[in-house]
Every structure is written in C-alpha cells, then in structure tokens.
Protein backbone atom coordinates (compact mmCIF):
# COMPACT_ATOMS: atom_id res chain seq x y z
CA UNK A 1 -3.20 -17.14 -6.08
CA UNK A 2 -1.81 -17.68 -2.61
CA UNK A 3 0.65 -15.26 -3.22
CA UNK A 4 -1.48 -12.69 -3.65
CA UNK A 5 -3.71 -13.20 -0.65
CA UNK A 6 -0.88 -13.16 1.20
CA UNK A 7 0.21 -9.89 -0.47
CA UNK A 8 -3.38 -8.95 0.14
CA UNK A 9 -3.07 -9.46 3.61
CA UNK A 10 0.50 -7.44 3.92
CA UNK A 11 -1.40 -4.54 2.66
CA UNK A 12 -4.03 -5.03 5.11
CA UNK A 13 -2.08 -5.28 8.23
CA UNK A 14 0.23 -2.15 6.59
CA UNK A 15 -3.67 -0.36 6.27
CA UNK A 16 -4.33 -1.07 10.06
CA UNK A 17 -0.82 -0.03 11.45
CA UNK A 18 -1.83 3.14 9.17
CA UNK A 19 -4.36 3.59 10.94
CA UNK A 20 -3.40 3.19 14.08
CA UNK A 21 -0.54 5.63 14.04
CA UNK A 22 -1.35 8.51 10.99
CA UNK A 23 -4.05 10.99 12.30
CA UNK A 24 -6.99 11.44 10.04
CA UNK A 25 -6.77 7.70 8.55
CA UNK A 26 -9.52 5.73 10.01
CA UNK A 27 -11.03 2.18 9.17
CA UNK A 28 -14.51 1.62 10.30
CA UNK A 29 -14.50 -2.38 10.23
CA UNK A 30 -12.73 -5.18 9.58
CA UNK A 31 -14.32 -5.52 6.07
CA UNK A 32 -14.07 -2.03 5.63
CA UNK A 33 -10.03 -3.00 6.12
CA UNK A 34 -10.53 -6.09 3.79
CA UNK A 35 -12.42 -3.96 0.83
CA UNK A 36 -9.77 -1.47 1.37
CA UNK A 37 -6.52 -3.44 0.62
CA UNK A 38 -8.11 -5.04 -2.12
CA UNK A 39 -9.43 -1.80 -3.74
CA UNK A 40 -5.98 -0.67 -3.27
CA UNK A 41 -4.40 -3.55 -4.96
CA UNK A 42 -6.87 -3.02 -8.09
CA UNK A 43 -5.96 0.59 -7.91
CA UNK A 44 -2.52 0.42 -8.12
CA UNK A 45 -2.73 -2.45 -10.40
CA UNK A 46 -4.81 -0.27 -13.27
CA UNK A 47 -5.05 3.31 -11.81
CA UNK A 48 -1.72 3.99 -11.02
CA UNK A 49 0.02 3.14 -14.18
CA UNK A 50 -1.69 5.46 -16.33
CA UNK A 51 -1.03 8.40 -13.77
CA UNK A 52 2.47 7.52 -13.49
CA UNK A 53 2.39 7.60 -17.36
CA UNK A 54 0.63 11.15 -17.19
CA UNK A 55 2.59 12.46 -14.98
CA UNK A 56 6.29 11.30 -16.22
CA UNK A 57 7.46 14.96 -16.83
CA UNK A 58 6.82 15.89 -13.26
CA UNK A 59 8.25 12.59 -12.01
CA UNK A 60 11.15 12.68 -13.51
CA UNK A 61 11.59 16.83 -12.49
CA UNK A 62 11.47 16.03 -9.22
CA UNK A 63 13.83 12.76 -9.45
CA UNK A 64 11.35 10.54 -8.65
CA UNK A 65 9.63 11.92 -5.42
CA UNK A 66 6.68 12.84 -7.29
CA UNK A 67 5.46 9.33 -6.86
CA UNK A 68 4.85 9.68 -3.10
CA UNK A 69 2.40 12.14 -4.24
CA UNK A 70 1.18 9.21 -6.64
CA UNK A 71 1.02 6.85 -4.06
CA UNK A 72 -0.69 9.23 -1.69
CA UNK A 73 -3.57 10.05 -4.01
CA UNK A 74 -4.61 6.27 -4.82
CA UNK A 75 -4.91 6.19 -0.77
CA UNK A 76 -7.37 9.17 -1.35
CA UNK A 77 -8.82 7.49 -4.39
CA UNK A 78 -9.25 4.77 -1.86
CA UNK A 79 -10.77 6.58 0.76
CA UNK A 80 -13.04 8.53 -1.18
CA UNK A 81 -14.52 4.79 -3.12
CA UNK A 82 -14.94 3.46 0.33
CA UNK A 83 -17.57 4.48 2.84
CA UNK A 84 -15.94 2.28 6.04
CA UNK A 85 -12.36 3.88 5.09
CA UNK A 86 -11.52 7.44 5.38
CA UNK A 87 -8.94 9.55 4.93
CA UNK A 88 -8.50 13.47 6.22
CA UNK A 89 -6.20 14.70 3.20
CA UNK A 90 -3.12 14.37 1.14
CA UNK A 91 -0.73 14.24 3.67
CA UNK A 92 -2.07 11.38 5.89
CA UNK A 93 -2.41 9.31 2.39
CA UNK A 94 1.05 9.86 1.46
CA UNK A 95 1.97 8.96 5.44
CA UNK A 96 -0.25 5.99 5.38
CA UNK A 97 1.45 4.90 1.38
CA UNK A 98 4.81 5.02 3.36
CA UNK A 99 3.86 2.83 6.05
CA UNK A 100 2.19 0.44 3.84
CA UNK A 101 4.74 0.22 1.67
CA UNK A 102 7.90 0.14 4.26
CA UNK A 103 5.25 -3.26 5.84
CA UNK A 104 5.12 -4.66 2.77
CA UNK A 105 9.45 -3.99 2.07
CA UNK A 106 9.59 -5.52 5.23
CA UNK A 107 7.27 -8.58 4.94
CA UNK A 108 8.17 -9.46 1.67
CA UNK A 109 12.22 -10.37 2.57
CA UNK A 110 10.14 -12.92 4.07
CA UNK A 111 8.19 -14.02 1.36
CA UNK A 112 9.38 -15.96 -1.56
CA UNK A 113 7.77 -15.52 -5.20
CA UNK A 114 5.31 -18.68 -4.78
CA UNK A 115 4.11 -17.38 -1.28
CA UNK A 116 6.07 -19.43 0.80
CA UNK A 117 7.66 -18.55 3.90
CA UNK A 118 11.60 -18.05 3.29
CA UNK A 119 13.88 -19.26 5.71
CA UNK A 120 17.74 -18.71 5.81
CA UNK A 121 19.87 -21.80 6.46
CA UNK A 122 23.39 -20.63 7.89
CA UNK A 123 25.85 -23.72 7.54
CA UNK A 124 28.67 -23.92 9.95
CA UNK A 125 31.70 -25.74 8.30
C-alpha cells in the first residue's frame, strides 16, 4: 500500500510538471491534481490493457510507437472524466504521458519494490 501512494504521488508531481510546461494541460486544484493521478492509475490499470489488446495489429505495425498514442488518449480519457483537469487535444496528452512517464523512470531508480527509498553504498577497499 505505501508503494502505491508513493507511485500515486510520482504521477501527481509528473501531472503538475505537465502542467506547468505542455500548453493546453491545465489542473484547476490541488484535488483536481489528486483525483487526476488516481483516475489515471485506475485507467491504465483496467482501460489501457484492453486497448492495447485491441489495438495489437497497429502496435506492432508501427513497432511499438502506437502506444504513445495509447498513452495519450487515457490522458484525454482523463481529462474528459474530470471537471478540475483539462486537456486541449491529442497532442498535449501524448506530451503530458511523456513527461509523466520520463518523472516516474526517473523517480522510480529511486524507489525500491516495498516503497522504500534506495540508497547506493559505494565501498572503497
């Protein structure tokens, strides 16, 4: 459980740095951020799978890049569920995907599989 409120909260702060830098992403509140990231997380979690499953041919056409697409349109599912987060179009969601997704890459290396903080010991012998 605390691992996922912490990966909760990665997907936030990736939401707000979305917003901050991708025109046409905006968040209204701070529990209009909350509600958002954990929309997102059920999304993804149920949503996406079956459209990934849909959509294999296309995916696998385009070696893979087809899931930025993905990606971008659970933003947009997102946005459109949510009355205190909105989104201008496809290409901001697929923009703000990225970001949250390179914030949670970069977070993560950080954070081990029980939610703990990781830290790297380098031993001088």
């Amino acid at each position: 459980m605390r691992a996922f409120l912490i990966r909760a909260a990665i997907v936030a702060i990736g939401l707000w740095v979305a917003s901050q830098v991708v025109t046409g992403v905006e968040i209204r509140s701070g529990g209009a951020l909350i509600a958002a990231a954990a929309l997102l997380a059920i999304v993804n979690a149920i949503v996406r799978p079956i459209i990934i499953i849909l959509t294999l041919p296309i995916t696998l056409l385009t070696l893979g890049l087809f899931l930025l697409v993905i990606n971008g349109l659970m933003v947009e599912l997102v946005g459109s569920l949510l009355s205190g987060f909105h989104v201008d179009g496809l290409w901001p969601a697929i923009w703000t995907s990225l970001i949250v997704s390179l914030c949670g890459w970069v977070v993560n290396g950080f954070i081990g599989p029980e939610g703990r903080i990781e830290t790297i010991e380098i031993r001088r012998y």
